[in-house]
Structures are given as structure tokens and as C-alpha cells.
PDB file of N, CA and C in Angstrom:
ATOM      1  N   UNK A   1     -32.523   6.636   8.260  1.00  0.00           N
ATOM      2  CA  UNK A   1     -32.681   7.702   7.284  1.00  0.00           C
ATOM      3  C   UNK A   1     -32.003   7.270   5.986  1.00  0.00           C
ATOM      4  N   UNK A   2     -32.655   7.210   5.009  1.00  0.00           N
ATOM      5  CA  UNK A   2     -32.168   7.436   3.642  1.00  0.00           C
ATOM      6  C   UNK A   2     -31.064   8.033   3.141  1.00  0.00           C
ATOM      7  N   UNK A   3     -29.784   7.452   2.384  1.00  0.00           N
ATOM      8  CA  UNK A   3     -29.201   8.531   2.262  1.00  0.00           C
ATOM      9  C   UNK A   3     -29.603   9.721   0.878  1.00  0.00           C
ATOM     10  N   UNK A   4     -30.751   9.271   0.344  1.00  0.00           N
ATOM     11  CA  UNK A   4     -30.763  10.082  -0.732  1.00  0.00           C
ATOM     12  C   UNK A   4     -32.136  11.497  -0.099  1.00  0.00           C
ATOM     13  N   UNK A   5     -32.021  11.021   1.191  1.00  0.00           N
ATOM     14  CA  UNK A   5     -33.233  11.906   1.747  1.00  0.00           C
ATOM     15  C   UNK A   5     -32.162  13.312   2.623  1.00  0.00           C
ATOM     16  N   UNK A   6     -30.828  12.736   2.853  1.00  0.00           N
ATOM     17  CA  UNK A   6     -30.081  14.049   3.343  1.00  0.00           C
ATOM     18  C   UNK A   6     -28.936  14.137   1.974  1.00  0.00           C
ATOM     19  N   UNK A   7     -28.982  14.065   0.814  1.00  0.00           N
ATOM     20  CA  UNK A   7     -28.861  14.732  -0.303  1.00  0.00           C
ATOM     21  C   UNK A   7     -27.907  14.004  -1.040  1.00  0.00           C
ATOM     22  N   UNK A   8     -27.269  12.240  -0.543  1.00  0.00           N
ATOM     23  CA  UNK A   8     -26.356  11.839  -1.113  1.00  0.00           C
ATOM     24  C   UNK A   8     -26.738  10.528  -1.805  1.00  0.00           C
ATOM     25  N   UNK A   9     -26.221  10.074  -2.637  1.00  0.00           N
ATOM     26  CA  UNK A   9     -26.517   9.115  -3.641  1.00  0.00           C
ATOM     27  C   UNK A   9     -25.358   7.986  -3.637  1.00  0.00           C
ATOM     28  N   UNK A  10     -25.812   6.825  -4.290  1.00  0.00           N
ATOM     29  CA  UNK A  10     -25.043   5.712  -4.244  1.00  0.00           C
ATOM     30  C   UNK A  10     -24.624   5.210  -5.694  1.00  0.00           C
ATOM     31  N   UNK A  11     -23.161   5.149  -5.672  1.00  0.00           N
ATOM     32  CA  UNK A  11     -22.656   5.169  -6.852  1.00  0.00           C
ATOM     33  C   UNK A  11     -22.445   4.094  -7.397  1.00  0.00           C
ATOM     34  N   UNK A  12     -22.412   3.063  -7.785  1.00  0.00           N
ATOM     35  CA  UNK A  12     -22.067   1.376  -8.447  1.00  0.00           C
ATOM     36  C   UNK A  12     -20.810   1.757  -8.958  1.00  0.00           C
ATOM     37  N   UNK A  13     -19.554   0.944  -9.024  1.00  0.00           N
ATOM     38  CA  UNK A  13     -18.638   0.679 -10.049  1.00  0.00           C
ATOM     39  C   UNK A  13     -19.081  -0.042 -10.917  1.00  0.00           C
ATOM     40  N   UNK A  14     -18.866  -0.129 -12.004  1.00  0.00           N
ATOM     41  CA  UNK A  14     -19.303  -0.885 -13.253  1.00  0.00           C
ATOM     42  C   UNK A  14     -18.125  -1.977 -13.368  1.00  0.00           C
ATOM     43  N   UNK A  15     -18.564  -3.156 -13.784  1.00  0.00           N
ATOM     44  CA  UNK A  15     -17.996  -4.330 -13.856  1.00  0.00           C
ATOM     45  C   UNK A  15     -17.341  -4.168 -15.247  1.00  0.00           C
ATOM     46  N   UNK A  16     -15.866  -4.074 -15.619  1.00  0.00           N
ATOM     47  CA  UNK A  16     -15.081  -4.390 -15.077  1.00  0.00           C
ATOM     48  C   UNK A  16     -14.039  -3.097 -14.738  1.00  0.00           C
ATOM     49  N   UNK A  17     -14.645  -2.147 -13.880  1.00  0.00           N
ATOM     50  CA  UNK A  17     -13.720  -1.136 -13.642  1.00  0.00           C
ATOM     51  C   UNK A  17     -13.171  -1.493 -12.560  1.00  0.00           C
ATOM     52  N   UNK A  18     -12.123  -1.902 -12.182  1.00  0.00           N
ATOM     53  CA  UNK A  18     -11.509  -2.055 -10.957  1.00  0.00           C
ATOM     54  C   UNK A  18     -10.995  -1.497 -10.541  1.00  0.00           C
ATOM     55  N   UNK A  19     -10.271  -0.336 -11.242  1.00  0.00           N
ATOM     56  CA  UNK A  19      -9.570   0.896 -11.105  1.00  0.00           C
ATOM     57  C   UNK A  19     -10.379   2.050 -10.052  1.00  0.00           C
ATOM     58  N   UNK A  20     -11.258   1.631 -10.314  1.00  0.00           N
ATOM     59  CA  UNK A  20     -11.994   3.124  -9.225  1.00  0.00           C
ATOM     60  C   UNK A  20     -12.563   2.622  -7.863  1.00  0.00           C
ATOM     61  N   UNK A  21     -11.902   1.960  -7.690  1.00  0.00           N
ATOM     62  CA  UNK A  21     -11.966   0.854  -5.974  1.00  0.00           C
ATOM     63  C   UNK A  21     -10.517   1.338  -5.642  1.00  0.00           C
ATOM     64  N   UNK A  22      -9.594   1.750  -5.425  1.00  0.00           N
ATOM     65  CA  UNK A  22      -8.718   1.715  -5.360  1.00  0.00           C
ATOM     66  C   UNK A  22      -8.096   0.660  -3.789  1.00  0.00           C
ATOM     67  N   UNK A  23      -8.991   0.978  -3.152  1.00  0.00           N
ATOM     68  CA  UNK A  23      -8.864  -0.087  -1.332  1.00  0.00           C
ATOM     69  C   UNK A  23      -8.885  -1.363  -1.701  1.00  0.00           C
ATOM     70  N   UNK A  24     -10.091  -1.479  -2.644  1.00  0.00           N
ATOM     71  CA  UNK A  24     -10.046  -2.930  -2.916  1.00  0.00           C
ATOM     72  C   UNK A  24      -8.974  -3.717  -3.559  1.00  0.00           C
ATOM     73  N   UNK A  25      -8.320  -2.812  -4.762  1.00  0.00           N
ATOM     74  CA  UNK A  25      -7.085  -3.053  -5.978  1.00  0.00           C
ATOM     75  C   UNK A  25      -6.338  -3.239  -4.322  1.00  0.00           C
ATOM     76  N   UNK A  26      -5.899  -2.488  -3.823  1.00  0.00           N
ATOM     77  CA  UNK A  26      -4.644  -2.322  -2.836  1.00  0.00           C
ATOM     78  C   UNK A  26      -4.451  -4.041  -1.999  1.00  0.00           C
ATOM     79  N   UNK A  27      -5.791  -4.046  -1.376  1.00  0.00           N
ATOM     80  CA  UNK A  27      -6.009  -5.411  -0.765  1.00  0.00           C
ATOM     81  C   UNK A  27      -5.898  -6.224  -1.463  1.00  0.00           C
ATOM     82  N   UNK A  28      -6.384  -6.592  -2.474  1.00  0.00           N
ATOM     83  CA  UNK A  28      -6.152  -8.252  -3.307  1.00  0.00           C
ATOM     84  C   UNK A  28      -4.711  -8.106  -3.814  1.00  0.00           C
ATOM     85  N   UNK A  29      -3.892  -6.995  -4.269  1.00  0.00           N
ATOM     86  CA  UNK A  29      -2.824  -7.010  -4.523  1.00  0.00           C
ATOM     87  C   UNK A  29      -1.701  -7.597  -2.952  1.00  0.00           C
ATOM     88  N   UNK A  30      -1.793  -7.115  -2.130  1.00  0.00           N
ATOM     89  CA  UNK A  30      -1.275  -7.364  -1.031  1.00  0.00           C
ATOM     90  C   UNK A  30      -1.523  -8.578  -0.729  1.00  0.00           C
ATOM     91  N   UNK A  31      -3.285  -9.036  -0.582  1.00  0.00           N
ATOM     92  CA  UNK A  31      -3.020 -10.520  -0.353  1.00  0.00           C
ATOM     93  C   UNK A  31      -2.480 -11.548  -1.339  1.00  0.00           C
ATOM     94  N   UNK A  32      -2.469 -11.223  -2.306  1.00  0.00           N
ATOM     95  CA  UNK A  32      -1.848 -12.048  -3.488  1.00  0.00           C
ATOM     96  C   UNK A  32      -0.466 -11.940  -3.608  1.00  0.00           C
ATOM     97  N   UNK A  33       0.114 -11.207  -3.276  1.00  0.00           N
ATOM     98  CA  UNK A  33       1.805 -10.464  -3.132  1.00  0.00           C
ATOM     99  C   UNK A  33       2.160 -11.616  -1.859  1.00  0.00           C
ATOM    100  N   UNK A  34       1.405 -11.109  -0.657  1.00  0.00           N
ATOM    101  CA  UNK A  34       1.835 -11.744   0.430  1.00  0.00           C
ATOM    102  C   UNK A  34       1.449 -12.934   1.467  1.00  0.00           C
ATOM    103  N   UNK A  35       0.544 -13.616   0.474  1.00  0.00           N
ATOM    104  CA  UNK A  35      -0.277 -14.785   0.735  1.00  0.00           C
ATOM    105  C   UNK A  35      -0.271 -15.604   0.301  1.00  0.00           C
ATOM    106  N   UNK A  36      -0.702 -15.711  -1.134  1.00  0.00           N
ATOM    107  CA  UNK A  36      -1.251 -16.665  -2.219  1.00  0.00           C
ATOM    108  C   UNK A  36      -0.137 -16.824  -2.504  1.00  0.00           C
ATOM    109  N   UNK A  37       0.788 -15.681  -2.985  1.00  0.00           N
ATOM    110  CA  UNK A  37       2.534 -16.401  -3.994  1.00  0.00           C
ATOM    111  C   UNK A  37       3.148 -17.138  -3.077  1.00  0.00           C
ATOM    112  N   UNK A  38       2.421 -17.389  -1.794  1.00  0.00           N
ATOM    113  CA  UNK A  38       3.667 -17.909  -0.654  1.00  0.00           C
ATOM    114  C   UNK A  38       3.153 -19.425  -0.791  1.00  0.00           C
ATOM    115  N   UNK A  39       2.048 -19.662  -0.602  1.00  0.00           N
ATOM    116  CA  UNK A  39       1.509 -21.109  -0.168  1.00  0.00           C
ATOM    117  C   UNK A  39       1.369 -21.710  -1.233  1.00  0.00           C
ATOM    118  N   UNK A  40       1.251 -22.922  -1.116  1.00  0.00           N
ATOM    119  CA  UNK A  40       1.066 -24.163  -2.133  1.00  0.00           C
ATOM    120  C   UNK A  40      -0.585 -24.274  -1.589  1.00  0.00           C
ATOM    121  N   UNK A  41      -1.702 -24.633  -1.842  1.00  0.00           N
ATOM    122  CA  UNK A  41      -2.839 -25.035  -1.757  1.00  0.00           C
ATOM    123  C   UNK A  41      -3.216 -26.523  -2.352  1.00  0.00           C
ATOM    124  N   UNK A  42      -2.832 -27.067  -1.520  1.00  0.00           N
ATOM    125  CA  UNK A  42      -3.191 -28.516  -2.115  1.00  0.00           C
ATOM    126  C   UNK A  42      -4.677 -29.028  -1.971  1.00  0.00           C
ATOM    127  N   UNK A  43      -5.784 -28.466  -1.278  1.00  0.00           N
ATOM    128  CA  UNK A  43      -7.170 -28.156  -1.034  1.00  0.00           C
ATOM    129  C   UNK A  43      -8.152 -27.569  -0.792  1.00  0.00           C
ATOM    130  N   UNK A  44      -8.970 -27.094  -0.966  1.00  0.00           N
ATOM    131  CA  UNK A  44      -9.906 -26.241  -0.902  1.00  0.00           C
ATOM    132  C   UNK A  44      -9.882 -25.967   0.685  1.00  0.00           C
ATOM    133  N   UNK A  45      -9.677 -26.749   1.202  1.00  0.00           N
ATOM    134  CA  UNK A  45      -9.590 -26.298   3.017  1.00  0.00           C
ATOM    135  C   UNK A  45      -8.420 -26.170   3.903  1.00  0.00           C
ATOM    136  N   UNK A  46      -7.396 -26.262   3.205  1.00  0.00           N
ATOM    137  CA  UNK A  46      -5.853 -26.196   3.062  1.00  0.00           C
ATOM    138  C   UNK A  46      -6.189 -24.326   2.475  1.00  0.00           C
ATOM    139  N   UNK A  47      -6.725 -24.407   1.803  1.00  0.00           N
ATOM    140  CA  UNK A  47      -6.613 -23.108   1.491  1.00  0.00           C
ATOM    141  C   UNK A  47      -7.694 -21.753   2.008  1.00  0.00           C
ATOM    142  N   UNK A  48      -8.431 -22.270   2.925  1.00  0.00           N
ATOM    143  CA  UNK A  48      -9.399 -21.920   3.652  1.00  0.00           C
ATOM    144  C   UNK A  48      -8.593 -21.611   4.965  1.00  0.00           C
ATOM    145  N   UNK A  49      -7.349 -22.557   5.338  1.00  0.00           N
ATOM    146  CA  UNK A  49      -7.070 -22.279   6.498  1.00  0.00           C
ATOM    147  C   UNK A  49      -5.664 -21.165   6.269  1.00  0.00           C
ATOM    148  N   UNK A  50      -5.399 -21.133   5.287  1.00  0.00           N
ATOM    149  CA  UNK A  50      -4.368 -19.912   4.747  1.00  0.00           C
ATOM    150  C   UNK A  50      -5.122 -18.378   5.105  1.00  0.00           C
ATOM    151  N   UNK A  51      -6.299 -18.192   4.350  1.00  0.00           N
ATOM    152  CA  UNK A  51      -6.800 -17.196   4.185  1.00  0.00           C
ATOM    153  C   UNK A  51      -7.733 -16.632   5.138  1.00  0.00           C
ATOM    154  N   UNK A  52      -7.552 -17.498   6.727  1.00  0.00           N
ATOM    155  CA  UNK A  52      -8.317 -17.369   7.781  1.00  0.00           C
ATOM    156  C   UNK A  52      -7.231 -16.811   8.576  1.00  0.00           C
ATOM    157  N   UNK A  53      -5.817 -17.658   8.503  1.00  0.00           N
ATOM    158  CA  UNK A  53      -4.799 -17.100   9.027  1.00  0.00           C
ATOM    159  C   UNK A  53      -4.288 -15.923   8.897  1.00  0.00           C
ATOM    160  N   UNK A  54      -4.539 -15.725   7.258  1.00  0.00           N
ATOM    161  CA  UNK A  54      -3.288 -14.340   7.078  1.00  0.00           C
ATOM    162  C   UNK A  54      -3.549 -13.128   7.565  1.00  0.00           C
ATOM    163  N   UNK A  55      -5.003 -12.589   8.238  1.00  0.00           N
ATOM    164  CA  UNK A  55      -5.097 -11.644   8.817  1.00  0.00           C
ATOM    165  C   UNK A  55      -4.972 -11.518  10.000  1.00  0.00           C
ATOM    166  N   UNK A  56      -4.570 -12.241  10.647  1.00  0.00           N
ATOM    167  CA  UNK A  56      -4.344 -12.329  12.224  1.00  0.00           C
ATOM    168  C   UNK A  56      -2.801 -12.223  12.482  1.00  0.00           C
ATOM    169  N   UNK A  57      -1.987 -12.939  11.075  1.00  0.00           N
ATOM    170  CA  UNK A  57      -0.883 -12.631  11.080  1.00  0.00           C
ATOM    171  C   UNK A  57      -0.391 -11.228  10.858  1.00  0.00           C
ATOM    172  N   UNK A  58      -0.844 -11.062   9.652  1.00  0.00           N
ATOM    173  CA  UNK A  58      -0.558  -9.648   8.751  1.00  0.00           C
ATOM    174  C   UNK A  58      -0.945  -8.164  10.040  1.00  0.00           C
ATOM    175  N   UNK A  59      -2.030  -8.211  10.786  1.00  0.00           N
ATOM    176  CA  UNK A  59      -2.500  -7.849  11.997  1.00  0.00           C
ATOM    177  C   UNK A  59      -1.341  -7.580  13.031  1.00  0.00           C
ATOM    178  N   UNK A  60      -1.122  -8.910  13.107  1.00  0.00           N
ATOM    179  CA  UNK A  60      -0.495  -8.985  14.873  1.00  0.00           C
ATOM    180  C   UNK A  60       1.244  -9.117  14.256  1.00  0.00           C
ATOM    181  N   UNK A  61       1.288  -9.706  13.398  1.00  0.00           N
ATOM    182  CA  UNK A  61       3.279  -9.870  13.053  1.00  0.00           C
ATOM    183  C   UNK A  61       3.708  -9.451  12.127  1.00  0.00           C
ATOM    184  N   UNK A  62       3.124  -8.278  10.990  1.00  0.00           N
ATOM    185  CA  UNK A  62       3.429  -7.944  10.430  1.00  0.00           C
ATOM    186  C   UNK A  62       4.149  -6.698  10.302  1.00  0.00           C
ATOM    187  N   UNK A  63       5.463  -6.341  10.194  1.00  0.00           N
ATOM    188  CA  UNK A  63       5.965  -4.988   9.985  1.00  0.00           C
ATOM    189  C   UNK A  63       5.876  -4.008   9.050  1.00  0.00           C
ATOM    190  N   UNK A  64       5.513  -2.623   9.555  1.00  0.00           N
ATOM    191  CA  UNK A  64       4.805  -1.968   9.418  1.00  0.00           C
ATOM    192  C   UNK A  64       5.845  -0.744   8.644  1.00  0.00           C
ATOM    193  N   UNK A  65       6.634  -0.449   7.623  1.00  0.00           N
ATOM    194  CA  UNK A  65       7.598   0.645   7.681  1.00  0.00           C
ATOM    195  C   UNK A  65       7.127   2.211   7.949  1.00  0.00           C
ATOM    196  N   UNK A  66       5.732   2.083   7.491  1.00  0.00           N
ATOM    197  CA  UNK A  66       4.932   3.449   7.972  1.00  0.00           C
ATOM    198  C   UNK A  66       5.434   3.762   9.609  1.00  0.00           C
ATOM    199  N   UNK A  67       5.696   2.783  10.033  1.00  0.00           N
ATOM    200  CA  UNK A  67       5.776   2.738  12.138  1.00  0.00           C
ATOM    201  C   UNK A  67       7.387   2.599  12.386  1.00  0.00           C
ATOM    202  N   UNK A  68       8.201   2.695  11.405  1.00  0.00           N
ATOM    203  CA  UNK A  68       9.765   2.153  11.448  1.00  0.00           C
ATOM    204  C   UNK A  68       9.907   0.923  12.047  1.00  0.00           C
ATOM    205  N   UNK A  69       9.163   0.091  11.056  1.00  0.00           N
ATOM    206  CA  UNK A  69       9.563  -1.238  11.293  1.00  0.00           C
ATOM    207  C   UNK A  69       9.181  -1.982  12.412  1.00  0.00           C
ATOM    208  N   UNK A  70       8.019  -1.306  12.918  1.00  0.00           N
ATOM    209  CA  UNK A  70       7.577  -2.348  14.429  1.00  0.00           C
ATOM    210  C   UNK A  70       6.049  -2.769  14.318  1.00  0.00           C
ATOM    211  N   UNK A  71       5.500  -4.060  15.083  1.00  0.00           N
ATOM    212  CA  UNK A  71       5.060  -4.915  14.746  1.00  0.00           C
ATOM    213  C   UNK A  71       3.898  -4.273  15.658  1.00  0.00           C
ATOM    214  N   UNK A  72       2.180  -4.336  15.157  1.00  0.00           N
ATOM    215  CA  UNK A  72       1.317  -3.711  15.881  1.00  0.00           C
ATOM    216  C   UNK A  72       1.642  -4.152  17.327  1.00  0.00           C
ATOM    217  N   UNK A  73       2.002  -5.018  17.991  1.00  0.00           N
ATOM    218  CA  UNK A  73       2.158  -5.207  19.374  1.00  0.00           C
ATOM    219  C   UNK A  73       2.946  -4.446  19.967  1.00  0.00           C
ATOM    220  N   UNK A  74       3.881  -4.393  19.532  1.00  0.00           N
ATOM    221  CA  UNK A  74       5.093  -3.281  19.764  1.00  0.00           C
ATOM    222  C   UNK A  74       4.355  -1.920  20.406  1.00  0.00           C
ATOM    223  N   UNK A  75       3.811  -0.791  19.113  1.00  0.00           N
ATOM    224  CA  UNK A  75       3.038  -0.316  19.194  1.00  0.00           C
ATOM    225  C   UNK A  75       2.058   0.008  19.827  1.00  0.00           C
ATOM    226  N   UNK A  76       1.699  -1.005  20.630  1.00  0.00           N
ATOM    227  CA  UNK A  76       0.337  -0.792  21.664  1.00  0.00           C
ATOM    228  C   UNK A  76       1.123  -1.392  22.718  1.00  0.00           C
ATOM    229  N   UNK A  77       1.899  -1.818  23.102  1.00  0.00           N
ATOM    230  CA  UNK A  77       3.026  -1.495  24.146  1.00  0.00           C
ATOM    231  C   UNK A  77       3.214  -0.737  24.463  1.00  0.00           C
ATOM    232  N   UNK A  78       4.148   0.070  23.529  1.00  0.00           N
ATOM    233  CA  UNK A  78       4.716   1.465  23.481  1.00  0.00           C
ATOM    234  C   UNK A  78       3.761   2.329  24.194  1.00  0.00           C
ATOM    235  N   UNK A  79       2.438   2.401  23.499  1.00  0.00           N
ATOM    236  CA  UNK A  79       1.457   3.340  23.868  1.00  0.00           C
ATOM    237  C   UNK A  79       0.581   3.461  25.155  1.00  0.00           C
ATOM    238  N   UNK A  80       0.796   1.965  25.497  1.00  0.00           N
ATOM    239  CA  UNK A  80       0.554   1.870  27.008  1.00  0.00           C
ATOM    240  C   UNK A  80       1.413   2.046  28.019  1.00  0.00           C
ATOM    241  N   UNK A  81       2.605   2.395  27.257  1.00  0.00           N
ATOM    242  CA  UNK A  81       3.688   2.538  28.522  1.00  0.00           C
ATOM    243  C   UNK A  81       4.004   1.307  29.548  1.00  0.00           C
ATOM    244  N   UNK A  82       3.972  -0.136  28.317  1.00  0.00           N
ATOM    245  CA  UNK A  82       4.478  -1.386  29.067  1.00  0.00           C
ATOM    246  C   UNK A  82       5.639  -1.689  28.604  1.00  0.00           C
TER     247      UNK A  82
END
């Protein structure tokens, strides 16, 4: 089904508003905060293997202060009662 057939429409951001993405601003700021300022990139695939990594890290070992400081594993521990 269409969405303009149950009454809603699709909006474009205009290039260069970046401001009205706000998820997106949040993410490249974060990965650039906590990714890019960290590594040296000495190659295009050196830097391929940074940016393959950091979500598995940021994911699985990253602390969370929203959670007081515990690491998603923690968390799904906790919640399983292991």
C-alpha cells in the first residue's frame, strides 16, 4: 500500500539542512567523537576495518550512563536472571 493512499506523504530534507535529521546529526557526531578522533587511518582498508568494528564494540562494550554504567551484556544478564 502506498503511503500517500492511507493519507501520509514523504518529506525530503533539503541539502544542506542537516539540522532536521536530528538521529542522523546525533550518529555521525558520536561516531566522529568516538571513532574517527581515536584512530590513525593509514588506509582505506585500515579504515574500513575501524568502521566495521566500532559497532560491535560500541554495541557489546560500550557503557551506557542511561543504564548506570553497565555494558549491554550486563544487562541481558541481569534480565535473564544469569
Amino acid at each position: 500500500m502506498a503511503l500517500e493512499g492511507i493519507g501520509a506523504a514523504t518529506h525530503r530534507i533539503g541539502f544542506p539542512k542537516p539540522r532536521q535529521n536530528g538521529y542522523r546529526e546525533s550518529f555521525h557526531a558520536r561516531l566522529r567523537d568516538e571513532c574517527l578522533n581515536f584512530e590513525e587511518s593509514w588506509s582505506v582498508e585500515y579504515g574500513r576495518v575501524v568502521l566495521e568494528r566500532w559497532p560491535r564494540e560500541y554495541n557489546s562494550e560500550h557503557m551506557y550512563s542511561s543504564f548506570g554504567y553497565a555494558i549491554p551484556a550486563e544487562l541481558t544478564a541481569a534480565s535473564h536472571g544469569r
